[in-house]
Protein backbone atom coordinates (compact mmCIF):
# COMPACT_ATOMS: atom_id res chain seq x y z
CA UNK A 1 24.68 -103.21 133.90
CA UNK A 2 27.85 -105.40 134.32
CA UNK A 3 30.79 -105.08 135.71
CA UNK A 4 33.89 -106.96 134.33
CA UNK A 5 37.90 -106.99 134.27
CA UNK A 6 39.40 -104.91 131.28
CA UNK A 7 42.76 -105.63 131.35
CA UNK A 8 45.43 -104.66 134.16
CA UNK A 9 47.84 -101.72 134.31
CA UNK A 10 51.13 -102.15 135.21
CA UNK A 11 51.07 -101.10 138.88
CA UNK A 12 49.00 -104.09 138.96
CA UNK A 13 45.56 -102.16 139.24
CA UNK A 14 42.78 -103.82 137.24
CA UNK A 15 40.51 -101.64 134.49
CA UNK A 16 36.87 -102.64 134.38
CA UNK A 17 34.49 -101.98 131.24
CA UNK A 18 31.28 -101.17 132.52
CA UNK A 19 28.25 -102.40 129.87
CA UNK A 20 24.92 -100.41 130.03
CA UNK A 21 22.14 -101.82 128.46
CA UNK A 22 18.91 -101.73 127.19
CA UNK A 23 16.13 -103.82 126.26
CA UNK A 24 16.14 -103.50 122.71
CA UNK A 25 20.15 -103.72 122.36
CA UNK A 26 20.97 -99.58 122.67
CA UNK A 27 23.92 -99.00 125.10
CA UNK A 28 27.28 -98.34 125.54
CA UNK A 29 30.71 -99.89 126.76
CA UNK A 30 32.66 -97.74 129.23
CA UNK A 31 35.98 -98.39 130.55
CA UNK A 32 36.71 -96.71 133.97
CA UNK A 33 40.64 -96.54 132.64
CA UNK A 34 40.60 -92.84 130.72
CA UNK A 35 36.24 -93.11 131.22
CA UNK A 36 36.36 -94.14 127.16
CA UNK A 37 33.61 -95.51 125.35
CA UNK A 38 34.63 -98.61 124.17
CA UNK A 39 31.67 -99.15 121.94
CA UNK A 40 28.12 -97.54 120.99
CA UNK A 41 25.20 -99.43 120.38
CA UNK A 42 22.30 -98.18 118.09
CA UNK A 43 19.89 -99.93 115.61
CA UNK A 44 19.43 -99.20 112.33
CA UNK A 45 17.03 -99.51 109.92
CA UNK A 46 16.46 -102.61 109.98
CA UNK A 47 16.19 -102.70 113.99
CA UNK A 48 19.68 -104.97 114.61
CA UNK A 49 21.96 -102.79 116.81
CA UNK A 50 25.29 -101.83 115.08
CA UNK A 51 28.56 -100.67 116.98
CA UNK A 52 29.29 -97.13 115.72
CA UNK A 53 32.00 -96.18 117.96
CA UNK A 54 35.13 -97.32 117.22
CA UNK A 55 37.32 -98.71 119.75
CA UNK A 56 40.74 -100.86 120.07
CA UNK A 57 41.25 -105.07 119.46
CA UNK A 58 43.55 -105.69 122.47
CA UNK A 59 42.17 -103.43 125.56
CA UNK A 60 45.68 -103.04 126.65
CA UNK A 61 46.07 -100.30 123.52
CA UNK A 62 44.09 -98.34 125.65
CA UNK A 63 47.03 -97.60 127.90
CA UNK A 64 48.42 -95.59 125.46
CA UNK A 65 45.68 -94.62 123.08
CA UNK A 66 46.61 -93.42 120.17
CA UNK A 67 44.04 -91.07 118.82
CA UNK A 68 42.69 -90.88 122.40
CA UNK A 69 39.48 -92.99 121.22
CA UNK A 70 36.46 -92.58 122.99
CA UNK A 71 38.27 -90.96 125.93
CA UNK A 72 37.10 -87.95 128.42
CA UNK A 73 39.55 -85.11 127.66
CA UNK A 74 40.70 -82.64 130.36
CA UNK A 75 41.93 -80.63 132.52
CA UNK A 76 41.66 -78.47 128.89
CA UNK A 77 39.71 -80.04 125.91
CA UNK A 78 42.23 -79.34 122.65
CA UNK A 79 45.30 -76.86 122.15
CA UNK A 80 46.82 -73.77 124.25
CA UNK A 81 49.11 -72.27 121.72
CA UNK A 82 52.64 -72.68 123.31
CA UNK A 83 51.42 -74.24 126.58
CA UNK A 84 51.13 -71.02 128.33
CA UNK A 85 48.56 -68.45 129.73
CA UNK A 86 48.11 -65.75 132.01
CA UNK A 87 45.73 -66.13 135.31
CA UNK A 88 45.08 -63.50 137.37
CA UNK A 89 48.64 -62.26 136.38
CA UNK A 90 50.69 -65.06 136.12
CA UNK A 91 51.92 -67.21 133.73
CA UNK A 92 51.69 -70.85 133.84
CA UNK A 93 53.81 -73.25 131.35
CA UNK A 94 51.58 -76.50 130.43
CA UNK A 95 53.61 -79.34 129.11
CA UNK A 96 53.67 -79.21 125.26
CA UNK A 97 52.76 -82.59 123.74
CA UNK A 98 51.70 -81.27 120.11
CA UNK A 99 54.58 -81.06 117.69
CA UNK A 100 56.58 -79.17 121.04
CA UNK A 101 54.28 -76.78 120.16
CA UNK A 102 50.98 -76.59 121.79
CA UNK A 103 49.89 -78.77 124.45
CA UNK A 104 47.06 -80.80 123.75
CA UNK A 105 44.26 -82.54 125.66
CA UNK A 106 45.62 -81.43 128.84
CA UNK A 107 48.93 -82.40 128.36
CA UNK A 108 49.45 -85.79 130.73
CA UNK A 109 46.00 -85.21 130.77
CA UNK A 110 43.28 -87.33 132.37
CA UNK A 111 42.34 -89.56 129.21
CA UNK A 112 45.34 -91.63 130.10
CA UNK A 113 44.01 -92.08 133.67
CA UNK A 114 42.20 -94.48 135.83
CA UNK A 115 38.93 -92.74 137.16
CA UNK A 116 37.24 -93.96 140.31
CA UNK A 117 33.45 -95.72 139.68
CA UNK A 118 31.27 -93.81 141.93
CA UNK A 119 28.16 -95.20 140.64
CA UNK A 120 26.80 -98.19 138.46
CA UNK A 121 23.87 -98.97 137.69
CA UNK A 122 22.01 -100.35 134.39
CA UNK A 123 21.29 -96.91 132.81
CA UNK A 124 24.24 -94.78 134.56
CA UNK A 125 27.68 -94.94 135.28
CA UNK A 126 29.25 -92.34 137.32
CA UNK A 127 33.28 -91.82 137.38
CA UNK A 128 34.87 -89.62 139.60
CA UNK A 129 39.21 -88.00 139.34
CA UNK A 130 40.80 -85.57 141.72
CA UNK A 131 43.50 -83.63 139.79
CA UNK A 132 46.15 -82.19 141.95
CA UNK A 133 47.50 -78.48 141.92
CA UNK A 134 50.26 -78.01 139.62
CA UNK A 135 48.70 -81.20 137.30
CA UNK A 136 50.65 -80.86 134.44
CA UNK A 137 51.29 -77.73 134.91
CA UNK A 138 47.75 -76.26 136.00
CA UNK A 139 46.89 -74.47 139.19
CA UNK A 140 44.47 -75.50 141.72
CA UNK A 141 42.62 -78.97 142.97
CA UNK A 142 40.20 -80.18 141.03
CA UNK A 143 37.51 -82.63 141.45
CA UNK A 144 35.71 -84.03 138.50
CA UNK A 145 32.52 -85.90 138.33
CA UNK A 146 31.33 -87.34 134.47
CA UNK A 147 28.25 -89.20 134.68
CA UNK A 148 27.33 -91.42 131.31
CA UNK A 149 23.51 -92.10 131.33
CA UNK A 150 21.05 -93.75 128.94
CA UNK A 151 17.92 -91.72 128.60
CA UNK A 152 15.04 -91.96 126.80
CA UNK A 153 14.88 -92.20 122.59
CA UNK A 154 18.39 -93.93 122.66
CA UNK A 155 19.71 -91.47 123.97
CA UNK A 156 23.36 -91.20 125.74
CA UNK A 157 24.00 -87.79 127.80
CA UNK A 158 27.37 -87.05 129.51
CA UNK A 159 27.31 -84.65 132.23
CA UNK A 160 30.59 -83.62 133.83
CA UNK A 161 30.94 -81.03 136.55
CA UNK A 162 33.84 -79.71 138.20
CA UNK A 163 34.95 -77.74 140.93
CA UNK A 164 37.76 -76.09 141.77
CA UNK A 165 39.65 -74.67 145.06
CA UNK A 166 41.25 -71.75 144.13
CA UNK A 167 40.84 -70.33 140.33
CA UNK A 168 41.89 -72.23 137.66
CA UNK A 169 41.11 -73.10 133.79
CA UNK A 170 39.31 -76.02 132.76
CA UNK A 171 37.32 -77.36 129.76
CA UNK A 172 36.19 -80.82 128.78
CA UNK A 173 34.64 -83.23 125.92
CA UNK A 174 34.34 -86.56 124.97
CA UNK A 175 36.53 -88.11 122.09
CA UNK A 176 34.71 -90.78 120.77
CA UNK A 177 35.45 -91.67 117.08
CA UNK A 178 31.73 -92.60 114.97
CA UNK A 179 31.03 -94.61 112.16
CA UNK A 180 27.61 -94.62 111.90
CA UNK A 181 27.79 -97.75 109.07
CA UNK A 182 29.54 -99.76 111.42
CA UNK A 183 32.88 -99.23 113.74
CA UNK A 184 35.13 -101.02 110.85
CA UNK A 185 32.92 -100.41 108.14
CA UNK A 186 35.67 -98.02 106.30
CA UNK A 187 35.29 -94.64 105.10
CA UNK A 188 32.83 -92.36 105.82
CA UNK A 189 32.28 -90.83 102.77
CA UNK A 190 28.79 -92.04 102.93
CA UNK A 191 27.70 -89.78 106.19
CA UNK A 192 25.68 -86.46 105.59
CA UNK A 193 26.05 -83.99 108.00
CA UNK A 194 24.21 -80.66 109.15
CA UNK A 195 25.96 -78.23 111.64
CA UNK A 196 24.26 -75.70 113.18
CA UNK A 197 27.24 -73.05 112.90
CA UNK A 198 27.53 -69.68 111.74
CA UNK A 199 31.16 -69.25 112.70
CA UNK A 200 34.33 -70.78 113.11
CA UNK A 201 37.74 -69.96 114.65
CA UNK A 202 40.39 -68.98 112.52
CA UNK A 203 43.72 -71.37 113.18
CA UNK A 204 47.70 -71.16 112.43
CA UNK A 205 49.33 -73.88 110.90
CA UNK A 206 49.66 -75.74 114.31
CA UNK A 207 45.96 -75.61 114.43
CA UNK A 208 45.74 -72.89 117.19
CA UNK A 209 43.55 -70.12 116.93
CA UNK A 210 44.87 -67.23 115.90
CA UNK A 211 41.88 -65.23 117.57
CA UNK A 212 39.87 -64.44 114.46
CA UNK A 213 36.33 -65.69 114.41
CA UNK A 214 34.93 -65.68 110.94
CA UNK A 215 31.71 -66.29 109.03
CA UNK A 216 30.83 -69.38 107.36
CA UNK A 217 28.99 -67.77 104.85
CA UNK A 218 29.94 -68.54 101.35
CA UNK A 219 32.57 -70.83 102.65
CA UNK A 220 33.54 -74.53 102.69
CA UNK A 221 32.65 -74.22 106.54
CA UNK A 222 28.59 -73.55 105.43
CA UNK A 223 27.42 -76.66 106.46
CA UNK A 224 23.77 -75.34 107.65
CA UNK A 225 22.08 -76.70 104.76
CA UNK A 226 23.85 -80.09 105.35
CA UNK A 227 27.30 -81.68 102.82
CA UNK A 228 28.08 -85.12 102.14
CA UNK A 229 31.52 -86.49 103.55
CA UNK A 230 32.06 -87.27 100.04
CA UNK A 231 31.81 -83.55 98.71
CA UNK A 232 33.50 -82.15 101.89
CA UNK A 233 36.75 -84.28 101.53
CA UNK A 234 36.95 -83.38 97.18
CA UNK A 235 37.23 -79.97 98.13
CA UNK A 236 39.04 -80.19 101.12
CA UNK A 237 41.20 -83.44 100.68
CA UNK A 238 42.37 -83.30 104.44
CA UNK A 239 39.13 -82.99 105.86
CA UNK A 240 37.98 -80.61 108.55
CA UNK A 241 39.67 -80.44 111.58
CA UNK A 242 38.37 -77.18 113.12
CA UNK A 243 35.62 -75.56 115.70
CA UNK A 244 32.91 -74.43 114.91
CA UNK A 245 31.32 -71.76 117.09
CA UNK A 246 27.71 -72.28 118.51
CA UNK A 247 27.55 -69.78 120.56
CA UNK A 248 29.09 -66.40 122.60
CA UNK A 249 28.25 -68.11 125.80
CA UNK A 250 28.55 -71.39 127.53
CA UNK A 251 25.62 -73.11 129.54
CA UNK A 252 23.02 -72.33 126.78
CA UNK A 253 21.90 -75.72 125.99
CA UNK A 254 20.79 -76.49 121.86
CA UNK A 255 19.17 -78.94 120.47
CA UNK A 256 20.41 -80.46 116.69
CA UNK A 257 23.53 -78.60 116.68
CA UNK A 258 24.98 -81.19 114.64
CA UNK A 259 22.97 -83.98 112.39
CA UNK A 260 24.75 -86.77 110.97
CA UNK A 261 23.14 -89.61 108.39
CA UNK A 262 24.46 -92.59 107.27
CA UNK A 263 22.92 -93.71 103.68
CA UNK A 264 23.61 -97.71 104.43
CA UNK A 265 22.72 -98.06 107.69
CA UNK A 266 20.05 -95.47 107.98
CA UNK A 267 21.51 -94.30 111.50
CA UNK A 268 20.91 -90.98 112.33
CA UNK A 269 23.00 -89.32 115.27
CA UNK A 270 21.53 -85.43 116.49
CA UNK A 271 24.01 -83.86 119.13
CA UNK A 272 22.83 -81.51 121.60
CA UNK A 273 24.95 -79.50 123.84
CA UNK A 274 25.16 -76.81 126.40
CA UNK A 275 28.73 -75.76 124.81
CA UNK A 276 29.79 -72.79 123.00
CA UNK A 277 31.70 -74.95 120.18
CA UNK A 278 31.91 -77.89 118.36
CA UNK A 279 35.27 -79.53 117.02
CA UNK A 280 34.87 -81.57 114.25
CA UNK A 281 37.04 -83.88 113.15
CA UNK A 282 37.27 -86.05 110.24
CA UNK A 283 39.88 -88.67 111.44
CA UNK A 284 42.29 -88.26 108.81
CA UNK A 285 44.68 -88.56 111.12
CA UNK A 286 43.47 -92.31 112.18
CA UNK A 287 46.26 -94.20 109.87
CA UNK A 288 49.09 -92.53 112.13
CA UNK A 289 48.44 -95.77 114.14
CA UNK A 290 48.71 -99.29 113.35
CA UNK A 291 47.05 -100.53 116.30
CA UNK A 292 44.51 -103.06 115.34
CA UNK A 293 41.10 -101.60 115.44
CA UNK A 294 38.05 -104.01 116.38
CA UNK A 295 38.28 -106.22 113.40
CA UNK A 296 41.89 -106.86 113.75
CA UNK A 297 42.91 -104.42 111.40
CA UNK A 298 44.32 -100.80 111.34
CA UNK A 299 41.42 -97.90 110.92
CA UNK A 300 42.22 -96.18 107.81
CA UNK A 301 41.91 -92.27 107.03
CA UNK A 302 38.52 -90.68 107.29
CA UNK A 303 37.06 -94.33 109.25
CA UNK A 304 35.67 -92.73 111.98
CA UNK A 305 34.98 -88.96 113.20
CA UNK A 306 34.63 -86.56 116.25
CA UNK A 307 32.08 -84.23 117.07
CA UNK A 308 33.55 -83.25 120.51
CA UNK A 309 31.84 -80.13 122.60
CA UNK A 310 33.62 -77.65 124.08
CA UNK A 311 35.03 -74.17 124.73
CA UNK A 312 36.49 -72.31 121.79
CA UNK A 313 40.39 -73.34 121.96
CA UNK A 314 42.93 -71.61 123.29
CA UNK A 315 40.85 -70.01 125.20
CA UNK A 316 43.20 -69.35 127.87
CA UNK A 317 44.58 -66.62 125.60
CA UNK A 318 42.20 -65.16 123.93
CA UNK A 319 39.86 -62.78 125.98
CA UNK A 320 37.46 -62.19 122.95
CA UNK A 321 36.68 -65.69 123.62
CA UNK A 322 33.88 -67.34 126.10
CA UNK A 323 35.58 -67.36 129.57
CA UNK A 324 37.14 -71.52 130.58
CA UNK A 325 37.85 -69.57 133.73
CA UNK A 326 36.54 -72.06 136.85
CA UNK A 327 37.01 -70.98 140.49
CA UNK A 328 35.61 -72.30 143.96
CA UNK A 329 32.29 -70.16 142.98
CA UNK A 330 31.90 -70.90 139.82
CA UNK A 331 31.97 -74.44 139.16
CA UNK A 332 32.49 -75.81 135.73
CA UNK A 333 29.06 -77.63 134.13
CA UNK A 334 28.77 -79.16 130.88
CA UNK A 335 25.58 -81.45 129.35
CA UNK A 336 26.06 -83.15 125.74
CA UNK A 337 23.32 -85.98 124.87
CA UNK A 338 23.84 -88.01 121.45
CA UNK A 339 20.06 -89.16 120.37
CA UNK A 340 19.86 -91.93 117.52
CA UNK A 341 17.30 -93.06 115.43
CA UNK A 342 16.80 -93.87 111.95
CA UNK A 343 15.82 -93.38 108.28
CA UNK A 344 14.00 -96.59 106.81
């Protein structure tokens, strides 16, 4: 593992990116500035590492982030429909960041933040963050501990607990954008993907679940016997940008729950996760930006996309749903390992 200076925030604090290695070239980047992967290494078929997590030029973007790439999202992973829920009978008001609609990500939430490095070593990197009470509009003190390791079979888990002192709501993921041809390798219209899903959540037109969980069957969401990019985007030109349910209850860790192939490089990426639900995203949203991507130049539409594990959103609202409810006895736990290999 080393250690060395990512660029400097304006309070004059200094962001490190942390580089975990192994032998053969598998690893990751990890900046201790919103605890982003910066960059994902994992051979292909031809055994030469590729970078398949895309990631800013000038580390200073990361400041501001558009697209929050590669960042840990909390105190609540995606959108609360008007920024408000009830907890044991009272009603909070999160700040709405979302089209002053929804709040997203947590609102000033703690991708934007610098996290404390607990623990760094060659195959793990452990970042700590206290979030006050009343953090952007969320009860109770919160400590958070996400620990990045390499494991065996190129594998990278995150594990992030939390716990709380008095009850509170709290979900988390990771946001990292994949391209499993290459970080600026373009479109990803030549991925394959399976998804282990039998569900998903019905949304609104601001993308907030409307608390309607339907079936998959006979649908554009089937994707249990595996779609092409390609044939997903011609019949839905916008992509997906929805969750998909993998199960009623949280803590039940699955293996394969999503499968994604790239034809060029061979790469093959299998998620496993102890969450109920999978958002996936197809980055269409990626030219809102022009940032300059790794190359130098803007990511384009459909570049990169997100598998990101977590609760069902919204949540908060929606009792039907698994519970994001955390509270000094019932910490929160989550466990998400990306394994890659490849297809000669």
């Amino acid at each position: 593992m080393t250690r060395e200076p990512f660029f400097r925030l304006p309070n004059g604090e200094i962001a490190s990116i942390f580089r975990l290695r192994e032998a053969d070239g598998f690893g990751v980047d990890i900046t201790d500035f919103g605890g982003c992967v910066t960059a994902l290494y994992a051979p292909d078929r031809y055994g030469t590492p590729r970078d398949v997590a895309l990631g800013w030029k000038h580390p200073e973007t990361y400041r501001e982030n558009p697209g929050y790439l590669g960042a840990l999202i909390g105190r609540m992973a995606n959108r609360i429909g008007g920024g408000r829920f009830t907890l044991d009978g009272r009603i909070y008001q999160t700040c709405l960041n979302d089209r002053n609609h929804s709040t997203l990500h947590g609102g000033f939430g703690y991708s934007h933040r610098m996290w404390t490095a607990e623990e760094a070593a060659s195959d793990r990197l452990t970042l700590t963050l206290t979030s006050p009470d009343g953090d952007a509009g969320f009860p109770g003190k919160l400590f958070i501990r996400a620990a990045y390791s390499l494991k065996p079979k190129h594998t990278l888990e995150l594990e992030i607990t939390a716990e709380a002192d008095r009850p509170t709501v709290a979900d988390f993921t990771s946001h990292i954008y994949f391209n499993l041809e290459g970080e600026s390798s373009g479109h990803c219209d030549t991925h394959f993907i399976t998804l282990k899903s039998d569900r998903v959540t019905a949304v609104n037109d601001f993308l907030v679940p409307t608390g309607e969980v339907l079936p998959v069957d006979g649908t554009r969401f089937d994707l249990r016997r595996g779609r092409s990019f390609a044939a997903i985007l011609t019949d839905r030109p916008g992509g997906f940008d929805d969750n998909f349910v993998l199960g009623d209850q949280d803590r039940r860790f699955q293996e394969d729950c999503a499968v994604v192939t790239a034809a060029g490089s061979g790469i093959r990426m299998r998620l496993h996760t102890s969450r109920p639900g999978l958002q996936f995203y197809m980055g269409g949203g990626l030219p809102d930006t022009a940032f300059a991507g790794k190359s130098g130049r803007p990511y384009a539409a459909f570049g990169g996309f997100c598998l990101e594990p977590q609760c069902w959103p919204d949540a908060v609202n929606h009792p039907n749903f698994p519970s994001v409810r955390v509270a000094p006895d019932r910490p929160f736990h989550g466990i998400t390992r990306w394994q890659f290999d490849y297809l000669k």
